[in-house]
C-alpha atoms as a PDB file:
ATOM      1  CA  UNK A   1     110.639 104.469  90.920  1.00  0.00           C
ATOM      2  CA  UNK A   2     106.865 105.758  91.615  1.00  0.00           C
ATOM      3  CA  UNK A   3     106.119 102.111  90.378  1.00  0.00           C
ATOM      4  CA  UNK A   4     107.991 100.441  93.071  1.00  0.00           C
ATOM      5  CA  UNK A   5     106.537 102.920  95.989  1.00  0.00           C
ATOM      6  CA  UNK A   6     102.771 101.928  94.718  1.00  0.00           C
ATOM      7  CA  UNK A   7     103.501  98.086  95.045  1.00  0.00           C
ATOM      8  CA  UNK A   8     105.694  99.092  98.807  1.00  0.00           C
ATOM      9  CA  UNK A   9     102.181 100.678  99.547  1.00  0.00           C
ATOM     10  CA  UNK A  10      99.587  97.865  98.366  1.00  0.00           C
ATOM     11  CA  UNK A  11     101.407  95.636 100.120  1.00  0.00           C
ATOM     12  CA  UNK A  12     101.880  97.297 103.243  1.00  0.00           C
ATOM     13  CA  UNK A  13      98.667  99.004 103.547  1.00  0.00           C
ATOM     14  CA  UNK A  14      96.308  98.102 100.922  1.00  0.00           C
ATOM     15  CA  UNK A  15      96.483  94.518 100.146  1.00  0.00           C
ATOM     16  CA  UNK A  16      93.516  92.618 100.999  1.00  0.00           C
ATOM     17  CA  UNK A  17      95.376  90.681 103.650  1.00  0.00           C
ATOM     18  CA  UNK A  18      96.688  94.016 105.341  1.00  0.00           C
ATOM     19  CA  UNK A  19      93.074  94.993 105.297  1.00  0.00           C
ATOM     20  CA  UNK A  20      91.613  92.201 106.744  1.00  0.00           C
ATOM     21  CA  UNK A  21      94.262  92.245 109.719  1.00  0.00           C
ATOM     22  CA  UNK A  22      94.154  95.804 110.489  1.00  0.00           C
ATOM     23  CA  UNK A  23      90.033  95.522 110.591  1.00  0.00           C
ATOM     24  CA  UNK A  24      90.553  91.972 112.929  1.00  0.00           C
ATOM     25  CA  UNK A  25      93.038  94.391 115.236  1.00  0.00           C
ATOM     26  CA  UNK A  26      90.548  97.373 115.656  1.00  0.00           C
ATOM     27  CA  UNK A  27      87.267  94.749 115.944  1.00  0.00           C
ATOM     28  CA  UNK A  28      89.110  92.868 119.135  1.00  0.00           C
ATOM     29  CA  UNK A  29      90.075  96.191 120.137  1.00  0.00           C
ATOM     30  CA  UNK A  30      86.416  97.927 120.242  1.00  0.00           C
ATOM     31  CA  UNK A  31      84.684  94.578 121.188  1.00  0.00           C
ATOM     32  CA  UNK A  32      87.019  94.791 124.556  1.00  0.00           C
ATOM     33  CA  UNK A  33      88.527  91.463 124.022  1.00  0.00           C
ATOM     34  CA  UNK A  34      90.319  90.363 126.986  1.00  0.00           C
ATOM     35  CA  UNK A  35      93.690  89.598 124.486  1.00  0.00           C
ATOM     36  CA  UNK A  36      93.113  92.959 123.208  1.00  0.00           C
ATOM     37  CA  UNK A  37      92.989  94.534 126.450  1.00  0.00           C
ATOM     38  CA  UNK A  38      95.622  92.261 127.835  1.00  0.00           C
ATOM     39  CA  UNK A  39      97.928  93.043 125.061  1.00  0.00           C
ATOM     40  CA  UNK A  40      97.145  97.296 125.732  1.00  0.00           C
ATOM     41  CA  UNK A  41      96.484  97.131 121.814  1.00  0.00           C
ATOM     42  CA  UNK A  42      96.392 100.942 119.873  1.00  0.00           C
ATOM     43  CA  UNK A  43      93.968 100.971 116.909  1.00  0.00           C
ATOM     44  CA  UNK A  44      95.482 100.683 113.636  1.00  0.00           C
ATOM     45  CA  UNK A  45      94.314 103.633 111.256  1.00  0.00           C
ATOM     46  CA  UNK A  46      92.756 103.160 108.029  1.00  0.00           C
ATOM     47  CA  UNK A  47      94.729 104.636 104.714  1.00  0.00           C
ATOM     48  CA  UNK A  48      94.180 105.409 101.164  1.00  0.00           C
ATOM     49  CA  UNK A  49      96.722 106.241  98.509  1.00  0.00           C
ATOM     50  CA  UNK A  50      96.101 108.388  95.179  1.00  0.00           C
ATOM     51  CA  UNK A  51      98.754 108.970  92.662  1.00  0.00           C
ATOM     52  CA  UNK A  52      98.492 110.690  89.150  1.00  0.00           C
ATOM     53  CA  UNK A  53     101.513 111.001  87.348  1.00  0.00           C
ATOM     54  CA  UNK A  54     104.143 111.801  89.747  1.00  0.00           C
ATOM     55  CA  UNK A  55     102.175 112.962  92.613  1.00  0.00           C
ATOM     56  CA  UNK A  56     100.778 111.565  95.224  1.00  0.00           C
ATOM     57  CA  UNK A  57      98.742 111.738  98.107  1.00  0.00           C
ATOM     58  CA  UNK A  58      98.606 109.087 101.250  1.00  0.00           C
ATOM     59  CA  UNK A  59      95.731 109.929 103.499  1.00  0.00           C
ATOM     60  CA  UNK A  60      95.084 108.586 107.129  1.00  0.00           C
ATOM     61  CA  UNK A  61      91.757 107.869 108.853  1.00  0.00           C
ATOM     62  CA  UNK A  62      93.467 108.019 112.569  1.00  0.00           C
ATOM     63  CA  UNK A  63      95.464 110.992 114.695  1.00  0.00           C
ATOM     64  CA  UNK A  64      98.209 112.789 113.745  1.00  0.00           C
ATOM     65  CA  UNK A  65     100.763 110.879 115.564  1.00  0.00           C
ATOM     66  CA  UNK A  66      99.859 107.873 112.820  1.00  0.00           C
ATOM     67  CA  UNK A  67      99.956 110.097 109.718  1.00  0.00           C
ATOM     68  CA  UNK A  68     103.353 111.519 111.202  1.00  0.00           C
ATOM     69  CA  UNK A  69     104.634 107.660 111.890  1.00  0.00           C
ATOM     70  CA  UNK A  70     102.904 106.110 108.141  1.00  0.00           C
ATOM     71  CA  UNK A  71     104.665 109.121 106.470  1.00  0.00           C
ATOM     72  CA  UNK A  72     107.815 108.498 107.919  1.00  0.00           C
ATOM     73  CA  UNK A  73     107.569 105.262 106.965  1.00  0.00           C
ATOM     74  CA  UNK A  74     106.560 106.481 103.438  1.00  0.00           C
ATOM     75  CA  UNK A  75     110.062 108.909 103.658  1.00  0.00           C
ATOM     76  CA  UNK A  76     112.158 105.187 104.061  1.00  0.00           C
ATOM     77  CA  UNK A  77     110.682 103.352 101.600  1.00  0.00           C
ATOM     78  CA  UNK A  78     111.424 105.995  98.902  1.00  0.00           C
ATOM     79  CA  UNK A  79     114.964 106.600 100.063  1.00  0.00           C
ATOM     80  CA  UNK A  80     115.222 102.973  99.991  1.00  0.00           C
ATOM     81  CA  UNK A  81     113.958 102.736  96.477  1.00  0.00           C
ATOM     82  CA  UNK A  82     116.280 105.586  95.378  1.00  0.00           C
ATOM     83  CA  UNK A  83     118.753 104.447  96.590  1.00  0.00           C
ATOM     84  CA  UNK A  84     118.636 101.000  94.853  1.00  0.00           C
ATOM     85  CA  UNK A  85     118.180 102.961  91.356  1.00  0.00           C
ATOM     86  CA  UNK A  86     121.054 104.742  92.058  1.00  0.00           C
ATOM     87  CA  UNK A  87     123.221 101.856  92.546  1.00  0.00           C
ATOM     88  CA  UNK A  88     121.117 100.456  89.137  1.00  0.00           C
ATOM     89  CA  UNK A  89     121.920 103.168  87.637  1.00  0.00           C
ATOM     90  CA  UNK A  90     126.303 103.454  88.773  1.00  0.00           C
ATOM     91  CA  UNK A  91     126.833  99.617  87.886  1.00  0.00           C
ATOM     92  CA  UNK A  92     125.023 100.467  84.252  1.00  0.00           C
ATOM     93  CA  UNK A  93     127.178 103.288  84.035  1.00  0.00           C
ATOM     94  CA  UNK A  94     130.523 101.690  84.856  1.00  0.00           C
ATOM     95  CA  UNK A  95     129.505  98.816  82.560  1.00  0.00           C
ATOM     96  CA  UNK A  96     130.032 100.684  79.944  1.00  0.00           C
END
């Protein structure tokens, strides 16, 4: 399941593209682009993820209010992810 939560996390916030876009966002932003501006644009906050065995730790370069949202976010995924084990897990079981 951990497997499945590092891929949900490279793609969403570690991936080269999601890199690239978040440091685009927060350039416009502190360059006062008139889009940016126009568009009342927050900055996106930076994040790194480090897991050994089955821990893990997510940490956010922003405020709190964007570690609370990203670790919410974090909270769905896995439920998401159990939840589909689960339901791996019943249908093996009633196979039998």
């Amino acid at each position: 399941m951990l497997h499945e939560f590092d891929q949900w996390v490279e793609r969403r916030y570690l991936s080269g593209k999601a890199r690239k876009d978040r440091w685009a966002w927060n350039f416009g932003i502190q360059k006062q682009r008139p889009i940016a501006l126009r568009e009342g644009r927050q900055w996106k906050p930076a994040v790194a993820y480090c897991r050994y065995a089955d821990d893990f730790v997510v940490i956010v370069k922003g405020t709190k209010s964007h570690a609370e949202a990203i670790r919410e976010e974090c909270r769905k995924a896995e439920r998401n992810e159990l939840s589909k084990l689960v339901q791996v897990l019943v249908r093996a079981w009633i196979k039998r």
